[in-house]
N, C-alpha and C. Protein backbone atom coordinates (compact mmCIF):
# COMPACT_ATOMS: atom_id res chain seq x y z
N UNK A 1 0.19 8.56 18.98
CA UNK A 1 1.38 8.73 18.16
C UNK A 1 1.40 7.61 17.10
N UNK A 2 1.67 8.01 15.94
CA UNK A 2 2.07 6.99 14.55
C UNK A 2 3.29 6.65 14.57
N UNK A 3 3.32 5.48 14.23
CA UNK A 3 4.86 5.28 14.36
C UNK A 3 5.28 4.89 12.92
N UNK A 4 6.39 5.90 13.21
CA UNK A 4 7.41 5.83 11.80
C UNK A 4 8.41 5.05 11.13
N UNK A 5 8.22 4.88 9.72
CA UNK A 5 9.30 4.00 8.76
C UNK A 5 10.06 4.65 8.34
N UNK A 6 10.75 4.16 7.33
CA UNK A 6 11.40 4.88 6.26
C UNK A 6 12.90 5.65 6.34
N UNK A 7 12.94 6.37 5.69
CA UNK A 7 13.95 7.34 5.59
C UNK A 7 14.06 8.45 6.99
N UNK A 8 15.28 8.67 7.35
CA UNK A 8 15.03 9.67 8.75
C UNK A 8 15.15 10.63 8.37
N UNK A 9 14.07 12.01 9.05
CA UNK A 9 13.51 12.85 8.44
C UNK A 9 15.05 13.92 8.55
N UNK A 10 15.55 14.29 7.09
CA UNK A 10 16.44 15.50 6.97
C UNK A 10 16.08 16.93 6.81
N UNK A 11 16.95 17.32 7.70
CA UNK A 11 17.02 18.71 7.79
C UNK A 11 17.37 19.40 7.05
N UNK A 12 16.71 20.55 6.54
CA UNK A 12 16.76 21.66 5.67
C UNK A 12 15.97 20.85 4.17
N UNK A 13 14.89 19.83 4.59
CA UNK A 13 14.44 19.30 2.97
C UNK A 13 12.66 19.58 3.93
N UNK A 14 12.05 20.21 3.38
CA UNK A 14 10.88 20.22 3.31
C UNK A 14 9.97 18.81 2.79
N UNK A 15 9.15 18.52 3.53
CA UNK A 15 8.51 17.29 3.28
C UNK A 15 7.19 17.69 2.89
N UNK A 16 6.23 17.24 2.35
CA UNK A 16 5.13 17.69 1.46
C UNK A 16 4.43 16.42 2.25
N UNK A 17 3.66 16.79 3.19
CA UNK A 17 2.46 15.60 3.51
C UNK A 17 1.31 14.90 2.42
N UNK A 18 1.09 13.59 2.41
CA UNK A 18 0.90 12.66 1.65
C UNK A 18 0.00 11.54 2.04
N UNK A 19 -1.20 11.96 2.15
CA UNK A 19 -2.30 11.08 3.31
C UNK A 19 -2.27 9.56 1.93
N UNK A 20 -2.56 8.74 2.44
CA UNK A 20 -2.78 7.44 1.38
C UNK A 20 -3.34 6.16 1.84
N UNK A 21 -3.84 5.56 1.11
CA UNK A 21 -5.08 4.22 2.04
C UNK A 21 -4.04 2.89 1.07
N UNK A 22 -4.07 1.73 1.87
CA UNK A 22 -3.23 0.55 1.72
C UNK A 22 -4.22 -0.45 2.50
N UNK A 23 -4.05 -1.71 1.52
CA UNK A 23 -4.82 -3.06 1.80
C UNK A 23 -3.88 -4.15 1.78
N UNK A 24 -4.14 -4.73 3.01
CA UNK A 24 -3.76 -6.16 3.24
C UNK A 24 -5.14 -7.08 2.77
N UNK A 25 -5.13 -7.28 1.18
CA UNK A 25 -6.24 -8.10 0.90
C UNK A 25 -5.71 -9.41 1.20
N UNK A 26 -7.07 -10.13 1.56
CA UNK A 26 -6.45 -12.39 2.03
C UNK A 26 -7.49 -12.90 1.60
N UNK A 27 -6.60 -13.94 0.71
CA UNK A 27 -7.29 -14.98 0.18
C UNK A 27 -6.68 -16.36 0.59
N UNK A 28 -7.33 -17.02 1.39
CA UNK A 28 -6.91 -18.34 1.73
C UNK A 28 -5.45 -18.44 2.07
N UNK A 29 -5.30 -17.59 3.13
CA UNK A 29 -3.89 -17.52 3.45
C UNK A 29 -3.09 -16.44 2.65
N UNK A 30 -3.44 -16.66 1.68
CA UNK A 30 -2.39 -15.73 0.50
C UNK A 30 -2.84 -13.54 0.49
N UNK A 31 -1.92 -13.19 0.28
CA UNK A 31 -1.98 -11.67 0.54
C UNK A 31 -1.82 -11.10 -1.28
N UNK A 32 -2.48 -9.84 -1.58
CA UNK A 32 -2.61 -9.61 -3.01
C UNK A 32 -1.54 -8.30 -2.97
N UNK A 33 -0.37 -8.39 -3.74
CA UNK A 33 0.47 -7.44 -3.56
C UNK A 33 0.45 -6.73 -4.87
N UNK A 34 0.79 -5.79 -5.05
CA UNK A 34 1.21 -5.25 -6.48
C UNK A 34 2.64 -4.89 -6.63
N UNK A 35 3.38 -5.34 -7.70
CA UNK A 35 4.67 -4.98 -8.01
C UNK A 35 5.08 -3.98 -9.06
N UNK A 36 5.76 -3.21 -8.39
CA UNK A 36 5.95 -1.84 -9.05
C UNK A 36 7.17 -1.77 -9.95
N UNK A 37 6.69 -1.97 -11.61
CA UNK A 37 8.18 -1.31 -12.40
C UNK A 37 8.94 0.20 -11.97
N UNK A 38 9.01 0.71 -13.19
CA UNK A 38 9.84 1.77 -12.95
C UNK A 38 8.78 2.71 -12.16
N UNK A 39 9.42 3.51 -11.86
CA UNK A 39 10.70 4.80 -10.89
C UNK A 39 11.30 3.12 -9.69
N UNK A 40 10.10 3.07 -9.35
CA UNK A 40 10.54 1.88 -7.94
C UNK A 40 10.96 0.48 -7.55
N UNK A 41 10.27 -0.23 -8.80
CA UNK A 41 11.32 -1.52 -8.85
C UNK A 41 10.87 -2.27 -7.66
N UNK A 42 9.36 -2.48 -7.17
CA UNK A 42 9.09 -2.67 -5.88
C UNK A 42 7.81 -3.33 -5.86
N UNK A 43 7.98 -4.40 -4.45
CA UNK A 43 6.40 -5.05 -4.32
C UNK A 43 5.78 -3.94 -3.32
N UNK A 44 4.44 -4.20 -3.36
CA UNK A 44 4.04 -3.16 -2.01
C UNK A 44 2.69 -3.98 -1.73
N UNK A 45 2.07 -3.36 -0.81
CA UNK A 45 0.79 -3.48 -0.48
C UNK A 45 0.07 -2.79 -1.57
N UNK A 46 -1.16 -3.07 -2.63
CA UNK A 46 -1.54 -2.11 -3.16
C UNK A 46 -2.50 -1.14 -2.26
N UNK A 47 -2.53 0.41 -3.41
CA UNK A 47 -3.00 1.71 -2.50
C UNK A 47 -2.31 2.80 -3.15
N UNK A 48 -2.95 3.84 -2.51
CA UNK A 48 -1.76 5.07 -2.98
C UNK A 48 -2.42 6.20 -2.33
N UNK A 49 -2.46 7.36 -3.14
CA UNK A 49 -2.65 8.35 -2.48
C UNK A 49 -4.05 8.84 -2.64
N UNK A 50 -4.89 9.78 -1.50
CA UNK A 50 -6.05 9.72 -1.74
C UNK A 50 -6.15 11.69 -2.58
N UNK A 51 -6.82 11.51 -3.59
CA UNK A 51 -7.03 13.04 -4.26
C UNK A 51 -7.60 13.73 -3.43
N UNK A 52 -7.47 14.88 -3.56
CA UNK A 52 -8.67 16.14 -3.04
C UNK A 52 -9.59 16.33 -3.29
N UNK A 53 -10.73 15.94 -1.94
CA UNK A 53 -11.84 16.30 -2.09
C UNK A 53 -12.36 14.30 -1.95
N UNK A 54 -11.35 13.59 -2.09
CA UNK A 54 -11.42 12.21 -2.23
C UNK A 54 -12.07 11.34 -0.67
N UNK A 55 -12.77 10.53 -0.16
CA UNK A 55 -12.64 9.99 0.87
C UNK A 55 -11.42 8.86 0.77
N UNK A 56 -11.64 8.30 2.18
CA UNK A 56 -10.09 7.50 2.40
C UNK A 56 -10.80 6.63 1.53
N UNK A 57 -12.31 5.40 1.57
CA UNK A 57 -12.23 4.42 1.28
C UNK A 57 -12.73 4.46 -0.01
N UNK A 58 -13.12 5.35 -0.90
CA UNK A 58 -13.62 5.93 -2.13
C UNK A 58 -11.57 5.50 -2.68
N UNK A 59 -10.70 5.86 -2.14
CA UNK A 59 -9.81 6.37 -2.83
C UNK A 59 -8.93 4.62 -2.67
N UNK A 60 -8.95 4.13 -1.67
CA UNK A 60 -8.78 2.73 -1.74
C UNK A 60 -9.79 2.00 -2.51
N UNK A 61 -10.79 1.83 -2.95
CA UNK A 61 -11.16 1.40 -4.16
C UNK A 61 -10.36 1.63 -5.45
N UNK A 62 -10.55 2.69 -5.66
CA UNK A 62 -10.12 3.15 -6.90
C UNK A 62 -8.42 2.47 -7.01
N UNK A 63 -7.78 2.70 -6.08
CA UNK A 63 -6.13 2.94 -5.97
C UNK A 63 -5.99 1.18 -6.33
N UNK A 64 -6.69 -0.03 -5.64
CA UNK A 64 -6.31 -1.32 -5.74
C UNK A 64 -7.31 -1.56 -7.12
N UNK A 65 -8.08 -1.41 -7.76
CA UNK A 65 -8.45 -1.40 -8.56
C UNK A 65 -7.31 -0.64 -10.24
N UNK A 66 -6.93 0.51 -9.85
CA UNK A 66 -5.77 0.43 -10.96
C UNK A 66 -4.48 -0.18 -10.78
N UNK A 67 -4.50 -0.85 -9.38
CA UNK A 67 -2.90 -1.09 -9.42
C UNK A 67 -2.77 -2.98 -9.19
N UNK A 68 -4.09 -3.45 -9.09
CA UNK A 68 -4.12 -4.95 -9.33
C UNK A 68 -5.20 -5.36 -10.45
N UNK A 69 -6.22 -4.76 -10.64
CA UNK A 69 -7.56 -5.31 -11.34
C UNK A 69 -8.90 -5.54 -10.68
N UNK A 70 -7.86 -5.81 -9.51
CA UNK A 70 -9.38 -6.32 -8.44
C UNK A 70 -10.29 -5.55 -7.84
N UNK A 71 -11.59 -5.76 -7.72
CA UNK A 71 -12.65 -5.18 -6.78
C UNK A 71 -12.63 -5.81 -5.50
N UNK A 72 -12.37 -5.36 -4.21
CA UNK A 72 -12.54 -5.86 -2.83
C UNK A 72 -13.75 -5.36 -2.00
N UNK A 73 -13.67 -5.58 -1.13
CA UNK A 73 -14.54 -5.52 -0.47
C UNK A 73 -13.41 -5.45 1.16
N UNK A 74 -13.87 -4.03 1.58
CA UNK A 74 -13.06 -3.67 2.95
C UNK A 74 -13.43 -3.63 4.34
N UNK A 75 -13.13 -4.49 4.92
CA UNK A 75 -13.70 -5.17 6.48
C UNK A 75 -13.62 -4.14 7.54
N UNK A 76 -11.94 -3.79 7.55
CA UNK A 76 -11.67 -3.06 8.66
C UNK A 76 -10.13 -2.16 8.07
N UNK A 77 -10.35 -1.34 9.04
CA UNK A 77 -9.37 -0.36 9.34
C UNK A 77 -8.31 -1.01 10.52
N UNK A 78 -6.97 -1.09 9.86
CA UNK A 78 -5.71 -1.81 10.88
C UNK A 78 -5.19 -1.02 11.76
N UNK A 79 -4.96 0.15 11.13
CA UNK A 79 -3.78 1.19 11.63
C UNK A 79 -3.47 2.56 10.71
N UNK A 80 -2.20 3.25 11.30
CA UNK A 80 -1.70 3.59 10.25
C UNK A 80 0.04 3.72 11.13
N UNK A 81 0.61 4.20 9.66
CA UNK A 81 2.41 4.90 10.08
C UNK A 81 2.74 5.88 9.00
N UNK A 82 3.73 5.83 9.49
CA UNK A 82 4.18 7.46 9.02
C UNK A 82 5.53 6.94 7.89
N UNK A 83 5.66 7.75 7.19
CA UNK A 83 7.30 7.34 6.28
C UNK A 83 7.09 8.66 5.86
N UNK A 84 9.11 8.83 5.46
CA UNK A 84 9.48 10.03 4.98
C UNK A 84 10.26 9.62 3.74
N UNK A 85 9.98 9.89 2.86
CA UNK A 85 10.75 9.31 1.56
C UNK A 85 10.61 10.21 0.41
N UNK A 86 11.83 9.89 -0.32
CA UNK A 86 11.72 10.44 -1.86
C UNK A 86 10.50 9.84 -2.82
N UNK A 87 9.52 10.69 -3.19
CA UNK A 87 9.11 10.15 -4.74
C UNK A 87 9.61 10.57 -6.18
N UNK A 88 9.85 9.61 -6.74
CA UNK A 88 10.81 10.23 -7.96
C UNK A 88 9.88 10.62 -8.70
N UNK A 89 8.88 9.63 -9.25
CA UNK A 89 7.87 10.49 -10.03
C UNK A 89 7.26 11.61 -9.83
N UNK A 90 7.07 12.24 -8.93
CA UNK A 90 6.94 13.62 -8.35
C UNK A 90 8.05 14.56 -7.73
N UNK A 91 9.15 14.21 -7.84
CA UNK A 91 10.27 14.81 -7.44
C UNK A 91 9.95 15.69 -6.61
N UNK A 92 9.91 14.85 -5.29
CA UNK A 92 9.13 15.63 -3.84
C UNK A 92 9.61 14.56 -2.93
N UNK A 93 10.16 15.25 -1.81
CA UNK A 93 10.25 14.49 -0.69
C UNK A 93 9.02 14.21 0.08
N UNK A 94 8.15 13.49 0.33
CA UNK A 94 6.96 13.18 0.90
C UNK A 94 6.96 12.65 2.85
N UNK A 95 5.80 13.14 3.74
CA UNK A 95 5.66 12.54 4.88
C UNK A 95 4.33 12.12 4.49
N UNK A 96 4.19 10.88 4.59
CA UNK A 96 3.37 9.42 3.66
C UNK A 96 2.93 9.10 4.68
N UNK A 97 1.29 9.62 4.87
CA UNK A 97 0.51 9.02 6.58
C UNK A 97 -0.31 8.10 5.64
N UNK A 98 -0.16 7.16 5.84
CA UNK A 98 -0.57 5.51 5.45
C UNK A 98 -1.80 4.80 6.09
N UNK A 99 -2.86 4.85 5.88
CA UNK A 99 -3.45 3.99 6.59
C UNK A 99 -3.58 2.57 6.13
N UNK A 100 -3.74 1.88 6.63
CA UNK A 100 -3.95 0.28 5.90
C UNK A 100 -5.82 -0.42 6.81
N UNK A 101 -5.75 -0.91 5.95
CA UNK A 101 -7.14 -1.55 6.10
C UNK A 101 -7.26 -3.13 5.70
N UNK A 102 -8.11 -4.06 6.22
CA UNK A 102 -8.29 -5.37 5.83
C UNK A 102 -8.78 -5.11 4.85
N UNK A 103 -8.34 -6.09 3.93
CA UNK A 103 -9.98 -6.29 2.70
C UNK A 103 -10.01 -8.04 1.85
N UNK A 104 -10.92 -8.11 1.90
CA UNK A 104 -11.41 -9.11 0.61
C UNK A 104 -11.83 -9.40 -0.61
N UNK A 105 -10.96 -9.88 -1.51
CA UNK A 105 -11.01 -9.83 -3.25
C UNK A 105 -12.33 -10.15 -3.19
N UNK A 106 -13.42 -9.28 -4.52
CA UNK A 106 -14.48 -9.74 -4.46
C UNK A 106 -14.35 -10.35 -6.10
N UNK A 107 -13.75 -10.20 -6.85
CA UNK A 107 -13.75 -10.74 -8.38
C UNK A 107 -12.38 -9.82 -8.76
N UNK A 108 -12.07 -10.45 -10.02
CA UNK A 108 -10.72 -9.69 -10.59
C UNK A 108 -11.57 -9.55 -12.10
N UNK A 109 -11.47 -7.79 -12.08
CA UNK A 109 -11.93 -6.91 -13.10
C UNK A 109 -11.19 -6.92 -14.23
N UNK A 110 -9.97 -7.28 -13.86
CA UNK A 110 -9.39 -7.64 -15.69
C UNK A 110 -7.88 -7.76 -14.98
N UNK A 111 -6.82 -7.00 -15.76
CA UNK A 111 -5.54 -5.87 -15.47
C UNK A 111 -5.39 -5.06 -14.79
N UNK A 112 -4.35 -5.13 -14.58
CA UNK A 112 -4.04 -3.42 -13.55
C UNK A 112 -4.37 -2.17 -15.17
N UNK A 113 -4.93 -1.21 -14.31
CA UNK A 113 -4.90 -0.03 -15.56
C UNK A 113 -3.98 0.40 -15.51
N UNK A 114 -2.98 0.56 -13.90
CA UNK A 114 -2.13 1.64 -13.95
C UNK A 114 -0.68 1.08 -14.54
N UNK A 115 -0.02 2.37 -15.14
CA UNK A 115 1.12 1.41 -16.51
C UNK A 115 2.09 0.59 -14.81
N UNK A 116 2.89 -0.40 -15.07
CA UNK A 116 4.18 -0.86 -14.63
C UNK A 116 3.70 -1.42 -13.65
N UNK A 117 2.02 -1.81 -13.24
CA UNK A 117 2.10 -2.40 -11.93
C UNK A 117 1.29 -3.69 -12.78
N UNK A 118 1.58 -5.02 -11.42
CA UNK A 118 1.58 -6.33 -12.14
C UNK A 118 1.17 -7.01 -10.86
N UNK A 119 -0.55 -7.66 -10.18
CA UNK A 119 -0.45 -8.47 -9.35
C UNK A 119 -0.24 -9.62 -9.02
N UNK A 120 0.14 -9.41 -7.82
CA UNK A 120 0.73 -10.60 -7.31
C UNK A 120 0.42 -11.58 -5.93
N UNK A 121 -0.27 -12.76 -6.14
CA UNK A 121 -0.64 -12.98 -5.11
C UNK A 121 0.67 -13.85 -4.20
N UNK A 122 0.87 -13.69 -2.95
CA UNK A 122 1.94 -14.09 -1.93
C UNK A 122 1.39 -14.62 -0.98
N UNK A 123 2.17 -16.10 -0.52
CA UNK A 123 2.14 -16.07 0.86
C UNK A 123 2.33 -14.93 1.93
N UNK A 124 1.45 -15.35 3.10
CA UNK A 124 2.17 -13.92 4.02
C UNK A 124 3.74 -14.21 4.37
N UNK A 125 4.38 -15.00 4.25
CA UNK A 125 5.79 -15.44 4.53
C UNK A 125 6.13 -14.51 3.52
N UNK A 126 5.93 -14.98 2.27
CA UNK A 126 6.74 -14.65 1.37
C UNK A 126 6.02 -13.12 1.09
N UNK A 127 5.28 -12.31 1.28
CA UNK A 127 4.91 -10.93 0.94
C UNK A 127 5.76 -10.40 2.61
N UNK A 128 5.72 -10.85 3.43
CA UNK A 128 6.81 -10.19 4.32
C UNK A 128 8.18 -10.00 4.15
N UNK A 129 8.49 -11.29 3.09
CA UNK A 129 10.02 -11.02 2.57
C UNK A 129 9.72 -9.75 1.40
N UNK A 130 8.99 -10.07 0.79
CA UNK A 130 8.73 -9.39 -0.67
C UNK A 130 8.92 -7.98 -0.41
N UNK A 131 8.24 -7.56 0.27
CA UNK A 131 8.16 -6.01 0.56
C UNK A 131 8.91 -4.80 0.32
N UNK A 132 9.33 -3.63 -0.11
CA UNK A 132 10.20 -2.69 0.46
C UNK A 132 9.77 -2.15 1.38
N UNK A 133 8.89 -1.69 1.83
CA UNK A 133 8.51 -0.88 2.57
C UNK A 133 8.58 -1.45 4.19
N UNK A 134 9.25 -0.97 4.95
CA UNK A 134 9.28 -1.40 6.33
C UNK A 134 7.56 -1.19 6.92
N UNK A 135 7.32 -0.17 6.65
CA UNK A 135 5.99 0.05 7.17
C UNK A 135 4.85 -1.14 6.93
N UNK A 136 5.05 -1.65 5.42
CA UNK A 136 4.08 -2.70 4.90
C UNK A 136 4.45 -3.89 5.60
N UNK A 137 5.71 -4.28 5.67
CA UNK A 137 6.61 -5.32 6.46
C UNK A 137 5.54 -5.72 7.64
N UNK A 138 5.99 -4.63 8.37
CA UNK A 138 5.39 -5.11 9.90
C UNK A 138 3.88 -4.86 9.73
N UNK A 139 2.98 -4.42 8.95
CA UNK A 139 1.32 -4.81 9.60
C UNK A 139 1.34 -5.78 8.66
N UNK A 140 2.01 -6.68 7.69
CA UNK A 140 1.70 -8.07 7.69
C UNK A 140 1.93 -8.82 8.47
N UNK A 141 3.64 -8.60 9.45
CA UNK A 141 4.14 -9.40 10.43
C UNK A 141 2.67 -8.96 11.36
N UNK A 142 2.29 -8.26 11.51
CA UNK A 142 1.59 -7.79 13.41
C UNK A 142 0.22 -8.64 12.95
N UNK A 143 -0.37 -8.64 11.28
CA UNK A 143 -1.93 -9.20 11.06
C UNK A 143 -1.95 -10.63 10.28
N UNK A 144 -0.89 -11.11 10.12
CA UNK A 144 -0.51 -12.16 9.22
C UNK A 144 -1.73 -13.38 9.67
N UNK A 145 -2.15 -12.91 11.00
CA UNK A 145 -3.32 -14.35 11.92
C UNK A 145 -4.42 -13.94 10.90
N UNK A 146 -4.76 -12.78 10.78
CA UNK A 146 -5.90 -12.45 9.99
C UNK A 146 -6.13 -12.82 8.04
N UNK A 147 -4.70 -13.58 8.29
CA UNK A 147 -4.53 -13.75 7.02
C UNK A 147 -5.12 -15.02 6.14
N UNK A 148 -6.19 -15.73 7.04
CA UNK A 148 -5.91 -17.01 7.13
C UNK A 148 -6.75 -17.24 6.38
């Protein structure tokens, strides 16, 4: 069983499943977050969703690469959870199966490409406060040792 974040799942709203790969990258203690302008207004783990026809770790390349600059390099697979939430830019209620994975910055490729996102490197203290996402919250709280 995955265990779930987010929004509690409502009745009579159809949810549109939403597979997506997420990195807890560490650098000397510090965690690489990306902060999201508009629709969301939000730090996160960078990641997102994987396309069709996409693999998971093909699509976590690509995803932290437009949404920080960086090229990593990915150790391990953490987990995953589940969230049920609105996306506004897609005006779709989404069930968001998340996996997260370790990884390590291997060089920073420039900019984020993707528009409104801006990285950010955090303590794990402070990327546990930073967060919206409950889901991102706790596999920094549960891997924060690995952070080191």
């Amino acid at each position: 069983m995955i265990r779930r974040y987010g929004e509690p799942v409502k009745s009579g709203i159809r949810f549109q499943r939403r597979p997506g790969v997420y990195a807890m990258i560490r650098r000397k203690g510090d965690l690489l977050l990306t902060y999201q302008d508009d629709p969301h207004f939000e730090f996160q783990l960078p990641g997102g969703g994987i396309d069709p026809g996409e693999s998971p770790l093909v699509a976590l390349h690509r995803e932290v690469m437009e949404e920080t600059g960086w090229r990593i390099k990915i150790e391990r697979r953490l987990g995953a959870f589940r969230r049920f939430t609105f996306m506004p830019e897609y005006d779709l209620w989404a069930e968001k199966v998340c996996q997260i994975f370790l990884a390590s910055p291997v060089r920073p490729h420039g900019p984020p490409v993707e528009a409104d996102h801006t990285a950010v490197w955090a303590t794990t203290q402070e990327a546990e406060k930073l967060v919206e996402n409950e889901g991102d919250a706790a596999f920094i709280r549960r891997f924060a040792h690995l952070a080191g």
